[in-house]
C-alpha atoms as a PDB file:
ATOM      1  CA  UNK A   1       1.273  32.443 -22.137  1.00  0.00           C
ATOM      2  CA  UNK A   2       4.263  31.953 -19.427  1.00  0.00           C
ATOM      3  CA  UNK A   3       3.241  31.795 -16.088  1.00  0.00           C
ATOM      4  CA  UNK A   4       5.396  33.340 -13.849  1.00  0.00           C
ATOM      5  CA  UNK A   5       8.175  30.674 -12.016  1.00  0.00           C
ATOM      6  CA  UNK A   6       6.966  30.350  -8.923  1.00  0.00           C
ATOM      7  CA  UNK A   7       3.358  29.473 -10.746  1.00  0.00           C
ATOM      8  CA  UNK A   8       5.261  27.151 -12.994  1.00  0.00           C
ATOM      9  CA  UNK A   9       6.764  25.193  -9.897  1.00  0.00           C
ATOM     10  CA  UNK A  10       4.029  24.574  -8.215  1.00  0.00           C
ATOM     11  CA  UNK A  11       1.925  23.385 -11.437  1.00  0.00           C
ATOM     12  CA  UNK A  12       4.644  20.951 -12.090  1.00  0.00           C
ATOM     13  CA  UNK A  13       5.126  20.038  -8.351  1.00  0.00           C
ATOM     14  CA  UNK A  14       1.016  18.878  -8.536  1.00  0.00           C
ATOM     15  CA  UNK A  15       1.822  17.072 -12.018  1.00  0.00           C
ATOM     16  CA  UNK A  16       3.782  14.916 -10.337  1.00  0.00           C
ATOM     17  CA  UNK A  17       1.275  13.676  -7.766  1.00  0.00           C
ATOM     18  CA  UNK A  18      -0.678  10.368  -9.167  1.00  0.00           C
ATOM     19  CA  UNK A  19      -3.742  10.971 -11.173  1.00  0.00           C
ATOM     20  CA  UNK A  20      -3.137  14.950 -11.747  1.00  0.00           C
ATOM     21  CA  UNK A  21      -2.778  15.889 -15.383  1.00  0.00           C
ATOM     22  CA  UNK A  22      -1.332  19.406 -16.389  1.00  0.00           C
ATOM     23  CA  UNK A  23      -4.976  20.603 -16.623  1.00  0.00           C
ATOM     24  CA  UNK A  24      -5.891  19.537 -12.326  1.00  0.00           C
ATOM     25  CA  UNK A  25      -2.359  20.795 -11.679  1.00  0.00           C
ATOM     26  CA  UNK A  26      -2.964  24.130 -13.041  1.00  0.00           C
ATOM     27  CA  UNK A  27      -6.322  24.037 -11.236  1.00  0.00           C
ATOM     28  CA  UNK A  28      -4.801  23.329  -7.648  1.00  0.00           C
ATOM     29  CA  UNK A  29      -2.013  25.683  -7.925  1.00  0.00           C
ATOM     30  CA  UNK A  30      -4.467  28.343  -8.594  1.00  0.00           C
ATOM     31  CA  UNK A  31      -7.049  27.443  -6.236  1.00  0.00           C
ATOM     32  CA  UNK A  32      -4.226  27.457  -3.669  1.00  0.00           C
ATOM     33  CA  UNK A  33      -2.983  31.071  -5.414  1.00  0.00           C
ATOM     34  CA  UNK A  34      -6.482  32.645  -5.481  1.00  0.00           C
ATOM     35  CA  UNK A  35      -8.687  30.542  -3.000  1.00  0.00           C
ATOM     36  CA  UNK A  36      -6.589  29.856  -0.145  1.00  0.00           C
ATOM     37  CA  UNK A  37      -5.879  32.663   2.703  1.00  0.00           C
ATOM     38  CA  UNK A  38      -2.338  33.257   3.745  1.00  0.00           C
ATOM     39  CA  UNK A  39      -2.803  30.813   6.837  1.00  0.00           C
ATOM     40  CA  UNK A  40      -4.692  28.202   4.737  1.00  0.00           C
ATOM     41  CA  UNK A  41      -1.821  27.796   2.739  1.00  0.00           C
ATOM     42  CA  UNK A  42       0.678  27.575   5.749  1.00  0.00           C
ATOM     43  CA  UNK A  43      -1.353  25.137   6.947  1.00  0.00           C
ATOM     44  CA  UNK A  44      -1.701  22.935   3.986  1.00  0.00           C
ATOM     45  CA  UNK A  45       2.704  23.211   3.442  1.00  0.00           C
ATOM     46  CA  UNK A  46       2.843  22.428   7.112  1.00  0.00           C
ATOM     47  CA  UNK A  47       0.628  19.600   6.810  1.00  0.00           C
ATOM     48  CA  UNK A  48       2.821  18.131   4.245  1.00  0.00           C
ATOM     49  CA  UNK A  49       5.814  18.717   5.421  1.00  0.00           C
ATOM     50  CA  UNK A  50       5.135  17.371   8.940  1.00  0.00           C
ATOM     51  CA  UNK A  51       4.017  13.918   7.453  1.00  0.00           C
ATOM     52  CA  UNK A  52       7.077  13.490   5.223  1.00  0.00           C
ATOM     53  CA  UNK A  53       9.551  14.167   8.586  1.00  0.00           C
ATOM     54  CA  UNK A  54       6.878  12.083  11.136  1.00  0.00           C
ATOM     55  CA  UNK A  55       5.942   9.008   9.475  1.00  0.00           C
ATOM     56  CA  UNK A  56       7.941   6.268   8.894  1.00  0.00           C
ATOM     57  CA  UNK A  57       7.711   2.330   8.137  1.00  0.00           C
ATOM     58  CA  UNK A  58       7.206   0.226  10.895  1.00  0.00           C
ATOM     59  CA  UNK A  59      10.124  -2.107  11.820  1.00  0.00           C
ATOM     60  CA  UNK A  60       7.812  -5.468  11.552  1.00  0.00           C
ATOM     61  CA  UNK A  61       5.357  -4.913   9.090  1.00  0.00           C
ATOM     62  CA  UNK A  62       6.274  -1.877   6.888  1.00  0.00           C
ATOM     63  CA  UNK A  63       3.086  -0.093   7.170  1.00  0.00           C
ATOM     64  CA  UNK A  64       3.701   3.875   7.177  1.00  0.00           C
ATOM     65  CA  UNK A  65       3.388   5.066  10.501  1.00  0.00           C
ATOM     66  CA  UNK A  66       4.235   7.439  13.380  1.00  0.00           C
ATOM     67  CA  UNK A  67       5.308   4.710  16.006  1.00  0.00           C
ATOM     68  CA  UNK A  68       7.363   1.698  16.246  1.00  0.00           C
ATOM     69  CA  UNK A  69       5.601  -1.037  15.915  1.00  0.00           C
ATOM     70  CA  UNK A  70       2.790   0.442  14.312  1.00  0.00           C
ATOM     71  CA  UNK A  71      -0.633   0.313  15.676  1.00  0.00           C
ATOM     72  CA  UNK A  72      -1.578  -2.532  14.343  1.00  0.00           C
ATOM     73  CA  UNK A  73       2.232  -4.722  14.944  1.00  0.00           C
ATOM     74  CA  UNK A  74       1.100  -3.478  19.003  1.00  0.00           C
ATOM     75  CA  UNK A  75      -2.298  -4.634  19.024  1.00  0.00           C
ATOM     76  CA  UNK A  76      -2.469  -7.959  21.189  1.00  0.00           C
ATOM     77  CA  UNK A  77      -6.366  -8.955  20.051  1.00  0.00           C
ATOM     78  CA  UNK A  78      -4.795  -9.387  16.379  1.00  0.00           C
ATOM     79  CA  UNK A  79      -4.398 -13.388  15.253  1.00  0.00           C
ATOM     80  CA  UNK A  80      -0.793 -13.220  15.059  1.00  0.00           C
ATOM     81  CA  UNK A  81      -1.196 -16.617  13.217  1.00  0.00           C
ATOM     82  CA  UNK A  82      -1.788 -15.020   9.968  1.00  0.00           C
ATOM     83  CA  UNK A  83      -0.415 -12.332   7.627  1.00  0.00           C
ATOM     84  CA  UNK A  84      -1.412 -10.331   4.742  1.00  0.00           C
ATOM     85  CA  UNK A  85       1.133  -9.474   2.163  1.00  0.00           C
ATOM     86  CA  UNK A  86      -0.040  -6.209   0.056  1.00  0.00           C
ATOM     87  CA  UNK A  87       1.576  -4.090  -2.412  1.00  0.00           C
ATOM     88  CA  UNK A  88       1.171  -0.625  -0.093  1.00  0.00           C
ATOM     89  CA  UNK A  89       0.036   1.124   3.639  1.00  0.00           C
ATOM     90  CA  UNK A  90      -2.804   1.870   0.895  1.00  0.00           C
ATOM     91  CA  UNK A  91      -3.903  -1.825   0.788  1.00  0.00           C
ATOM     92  CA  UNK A  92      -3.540  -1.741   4.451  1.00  0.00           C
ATOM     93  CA  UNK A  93      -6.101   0.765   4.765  1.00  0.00           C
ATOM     94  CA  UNK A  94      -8.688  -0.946   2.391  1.00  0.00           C
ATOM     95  CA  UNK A  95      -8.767  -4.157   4.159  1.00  0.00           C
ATOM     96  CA  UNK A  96      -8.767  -2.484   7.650  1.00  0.00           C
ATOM     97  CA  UNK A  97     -11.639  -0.784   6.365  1.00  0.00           C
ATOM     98  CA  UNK A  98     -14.022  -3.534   6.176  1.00  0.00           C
ATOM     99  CA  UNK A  99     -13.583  -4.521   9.965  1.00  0.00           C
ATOM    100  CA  UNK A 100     -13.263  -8.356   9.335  1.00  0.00           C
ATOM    101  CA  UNK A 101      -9.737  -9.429   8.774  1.00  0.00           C
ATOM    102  CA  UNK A 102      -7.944  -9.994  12.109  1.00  0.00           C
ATOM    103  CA  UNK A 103      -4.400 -10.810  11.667  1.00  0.00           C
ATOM    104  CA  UNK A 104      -1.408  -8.976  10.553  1.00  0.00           C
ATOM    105  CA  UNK A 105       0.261  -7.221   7.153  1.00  0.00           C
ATOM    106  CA  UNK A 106       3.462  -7.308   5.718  1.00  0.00           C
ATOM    107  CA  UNK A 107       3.906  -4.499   3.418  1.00  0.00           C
ATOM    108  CA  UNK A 108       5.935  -5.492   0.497  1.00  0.00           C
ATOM    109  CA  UNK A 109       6.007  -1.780  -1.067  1.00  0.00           C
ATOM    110  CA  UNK A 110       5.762  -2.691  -4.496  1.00  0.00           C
ATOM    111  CA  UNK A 111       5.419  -5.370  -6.991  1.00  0.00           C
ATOM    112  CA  UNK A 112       7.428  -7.596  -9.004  1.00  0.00           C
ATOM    113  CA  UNK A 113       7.837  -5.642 -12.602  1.00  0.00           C
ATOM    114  CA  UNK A 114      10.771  -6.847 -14.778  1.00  0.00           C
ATOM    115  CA  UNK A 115      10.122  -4.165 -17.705  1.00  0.00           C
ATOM    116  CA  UNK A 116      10.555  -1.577 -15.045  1.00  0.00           C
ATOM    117  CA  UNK A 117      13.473  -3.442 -13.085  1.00  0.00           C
ATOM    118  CA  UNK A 118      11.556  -3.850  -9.640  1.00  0.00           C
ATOM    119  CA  UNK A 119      12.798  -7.332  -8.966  1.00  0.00           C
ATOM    120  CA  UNK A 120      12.605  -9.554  -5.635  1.00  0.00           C
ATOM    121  CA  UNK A 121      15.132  -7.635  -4.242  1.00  0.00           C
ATOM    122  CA  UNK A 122      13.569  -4.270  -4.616  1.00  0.00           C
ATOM    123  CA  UNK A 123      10.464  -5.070  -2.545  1.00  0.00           C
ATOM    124  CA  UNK A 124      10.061  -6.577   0.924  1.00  0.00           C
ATOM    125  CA  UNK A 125      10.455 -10.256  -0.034  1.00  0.00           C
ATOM    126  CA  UNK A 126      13.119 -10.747   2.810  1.00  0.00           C
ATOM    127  CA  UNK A 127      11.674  -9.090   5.496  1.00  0.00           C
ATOM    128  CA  UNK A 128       8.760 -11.667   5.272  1.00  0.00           C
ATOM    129  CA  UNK A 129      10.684 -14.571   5.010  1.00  0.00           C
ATOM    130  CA  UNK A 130      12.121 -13.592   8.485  1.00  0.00           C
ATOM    131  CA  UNK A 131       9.042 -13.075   9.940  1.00  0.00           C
ATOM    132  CA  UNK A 132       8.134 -16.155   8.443  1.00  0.00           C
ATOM    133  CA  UNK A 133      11.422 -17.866  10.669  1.00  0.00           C
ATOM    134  CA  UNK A 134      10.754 -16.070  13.632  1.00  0.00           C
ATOM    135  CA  UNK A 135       6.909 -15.626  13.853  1.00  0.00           C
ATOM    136  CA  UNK A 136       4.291 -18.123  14.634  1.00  0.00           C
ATOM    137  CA  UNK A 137       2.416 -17.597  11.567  1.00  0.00           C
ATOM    138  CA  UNK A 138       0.428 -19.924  10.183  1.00  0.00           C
ATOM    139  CA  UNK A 139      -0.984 -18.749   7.089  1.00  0.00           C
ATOM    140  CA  UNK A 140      -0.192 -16.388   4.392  1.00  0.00           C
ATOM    141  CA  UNK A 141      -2.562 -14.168   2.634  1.00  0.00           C
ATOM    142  CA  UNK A 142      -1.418 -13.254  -0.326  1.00  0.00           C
ATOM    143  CA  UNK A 143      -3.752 -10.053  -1.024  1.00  0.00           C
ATOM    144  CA  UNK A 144      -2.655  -8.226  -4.112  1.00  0.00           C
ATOM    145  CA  UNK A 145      -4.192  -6.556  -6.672  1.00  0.00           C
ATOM    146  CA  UNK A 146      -5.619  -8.210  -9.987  1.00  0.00           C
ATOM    147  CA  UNK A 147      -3.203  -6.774 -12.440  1.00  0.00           C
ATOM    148  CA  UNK A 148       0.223  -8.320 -14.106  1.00  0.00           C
ATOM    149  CA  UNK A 149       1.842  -7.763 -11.318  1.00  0.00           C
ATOM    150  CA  UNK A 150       0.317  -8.548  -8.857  1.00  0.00           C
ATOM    151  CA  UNK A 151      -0.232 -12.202  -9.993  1.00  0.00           C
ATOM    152  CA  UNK A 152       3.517 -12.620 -11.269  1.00  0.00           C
ATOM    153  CA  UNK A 153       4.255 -11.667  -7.448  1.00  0.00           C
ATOM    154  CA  UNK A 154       1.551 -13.762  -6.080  1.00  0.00           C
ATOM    155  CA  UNK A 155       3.118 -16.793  -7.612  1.00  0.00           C
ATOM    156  CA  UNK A 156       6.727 -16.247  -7.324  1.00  0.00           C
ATOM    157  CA  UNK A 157       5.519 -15.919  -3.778  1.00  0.00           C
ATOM    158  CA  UNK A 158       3.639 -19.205  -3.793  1.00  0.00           C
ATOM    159  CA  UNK A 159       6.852 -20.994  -5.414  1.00  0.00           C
ATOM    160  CA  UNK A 160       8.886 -19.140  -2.847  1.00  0.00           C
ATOM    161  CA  UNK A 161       6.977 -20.151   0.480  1.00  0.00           C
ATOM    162  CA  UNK A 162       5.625 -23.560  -0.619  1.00  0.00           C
ATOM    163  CA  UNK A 163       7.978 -25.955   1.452  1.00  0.00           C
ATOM    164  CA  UNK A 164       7.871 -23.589   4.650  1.00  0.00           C
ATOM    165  CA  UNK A 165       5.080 -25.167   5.794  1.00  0.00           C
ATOM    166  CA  UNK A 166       2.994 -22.129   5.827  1.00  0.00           C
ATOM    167  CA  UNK A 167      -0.658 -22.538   4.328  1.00  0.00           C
ATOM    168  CA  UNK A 168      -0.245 -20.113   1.671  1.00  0.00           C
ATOM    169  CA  UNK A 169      -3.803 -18.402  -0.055  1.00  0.00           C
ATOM    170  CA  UNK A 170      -5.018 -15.966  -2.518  1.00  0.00           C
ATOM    171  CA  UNK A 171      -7.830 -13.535  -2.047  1.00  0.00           C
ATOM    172  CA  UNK A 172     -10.929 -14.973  -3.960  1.00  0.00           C
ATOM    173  CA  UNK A 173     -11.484 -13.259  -8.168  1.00  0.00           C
ATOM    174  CA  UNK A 174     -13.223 -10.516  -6.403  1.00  0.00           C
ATOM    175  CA  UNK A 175     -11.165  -8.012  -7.992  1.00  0.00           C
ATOM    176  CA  UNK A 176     -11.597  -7.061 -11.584  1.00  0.00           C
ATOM    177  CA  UNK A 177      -8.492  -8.115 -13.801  1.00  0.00           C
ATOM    178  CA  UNK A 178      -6.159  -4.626 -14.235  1.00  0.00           C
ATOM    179  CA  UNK A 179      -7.955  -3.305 -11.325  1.00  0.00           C
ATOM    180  CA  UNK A 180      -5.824  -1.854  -7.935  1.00  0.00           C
ATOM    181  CA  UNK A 181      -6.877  -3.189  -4.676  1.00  0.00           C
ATOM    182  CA  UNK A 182      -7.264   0.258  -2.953  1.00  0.00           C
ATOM    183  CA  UNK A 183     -10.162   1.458  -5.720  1.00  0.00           C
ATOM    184  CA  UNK A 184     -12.052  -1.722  -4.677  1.00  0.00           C
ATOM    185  CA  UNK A 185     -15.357  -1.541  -2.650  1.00  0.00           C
ATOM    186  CA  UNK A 186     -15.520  -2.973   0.729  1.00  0.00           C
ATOM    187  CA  UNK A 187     -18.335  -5.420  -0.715  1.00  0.00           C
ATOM    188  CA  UNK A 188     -15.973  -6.811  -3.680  1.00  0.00           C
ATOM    189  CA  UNK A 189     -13.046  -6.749  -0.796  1.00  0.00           C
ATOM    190  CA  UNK A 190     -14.892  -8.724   1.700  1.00  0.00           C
ATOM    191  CA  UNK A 191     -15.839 -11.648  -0.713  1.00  0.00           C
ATOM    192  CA  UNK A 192     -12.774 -11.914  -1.976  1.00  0.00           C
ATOM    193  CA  UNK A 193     -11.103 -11.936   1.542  1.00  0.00           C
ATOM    194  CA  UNK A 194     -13.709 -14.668   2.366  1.00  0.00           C
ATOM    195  CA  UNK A 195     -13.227 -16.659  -0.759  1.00  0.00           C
ATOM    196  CA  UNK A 196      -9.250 -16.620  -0.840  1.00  0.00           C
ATOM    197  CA  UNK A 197      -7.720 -19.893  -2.511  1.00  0.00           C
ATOM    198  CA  UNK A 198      -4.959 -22.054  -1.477  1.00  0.00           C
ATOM    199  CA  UNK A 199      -1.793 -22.058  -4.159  1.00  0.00           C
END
């Protein structure tokens, strides 16, 4: 059966969102169709829309955001000393979660994938080598996830930063090979944050 267009849309506008097959796509533009009330709806498009034209990355750290610096960039009890470089604001949110790492971030907003053309350019390799220059940091975290990826990018990293004179770690083996930080547990996160290597 053909849905009408406006149905069609919207299933493949929810197809697009990580995670949703066809099958959860047709299931939230129907629940939004036959569930939600007139204002509901509003709401939820306003809700959307508002974050896309409010948030933004933060000039330092590249954390999404609604100021500049970001909350964390402005908060003076942070160990300015020490940064940790993630894939995403995702990441971010994981780690903050657990309440026990005190420095900064540096959002790199991707990985290194060659098959898919992301190379060091693509991501924020540069930004953290100025911050690097013009920051009293001490030590770099290097906290990304346990997949292809993120290891090829933890160790072009390490190759990259080795004779800055920046103590440069890993988070521990914590995280399950193929595994994305942000589906870890703050248990598994906490022990690996604790048991980070130097490379």
């Amino acid at each position: 059966m053909q849905y009408p267009k406006p149905i069609t849309k919207l299933i493949e506008s929810f197809s697009k969102l990580p995670g949703v097959g066809h099958k959860t796509a047709e299931r939230l533009a129907f629940y939004v169709i036959s569930d939600m009330n007139d204002d509901e709806a509003t709401k939820f498009a306003r809700a959307l829309i508002d974050a896309k034209r409010a948030l933004f990355e933060c000039e330092t750290c590249a954390f999404v955001t609604d100021s500049n610096p970001c909350s964390i960039c402005a908060d003076g009890g942070r160990d300015v000393t020490m940064i940790a470089v993630v894939e995403s604001s995702k990441d971010v949110l994981s780690l903050e979660k657990m309440r026990s790492f005190h420095g900064r971030y540096h959002v790199l907003g991707g990985v290194l994938s060659p098959l898919d053309g992301i190379g060091p350019e693509d991501i924020g390799i540069a930004p953290l080598i100025e911050r690097l220059k013009n920051e009293e940091v001490t030590e770099v975290i290097l906290a990304l996830g346990a997949t292809l990826e993120g290891d090829a990018t933890s160790q072009y990293l390490a190759r990259l930063l080795k004779g800055t004179g920046v103590r440069i770690t890993r988070i521990a083996r914590g995280l399950e090979m193929g595994r994305s930080i942000d589906y870890a547990d703050e248990v598994t996160l906490i022990r690996a944050l604790e048991g980070r290597v130097e490379l």
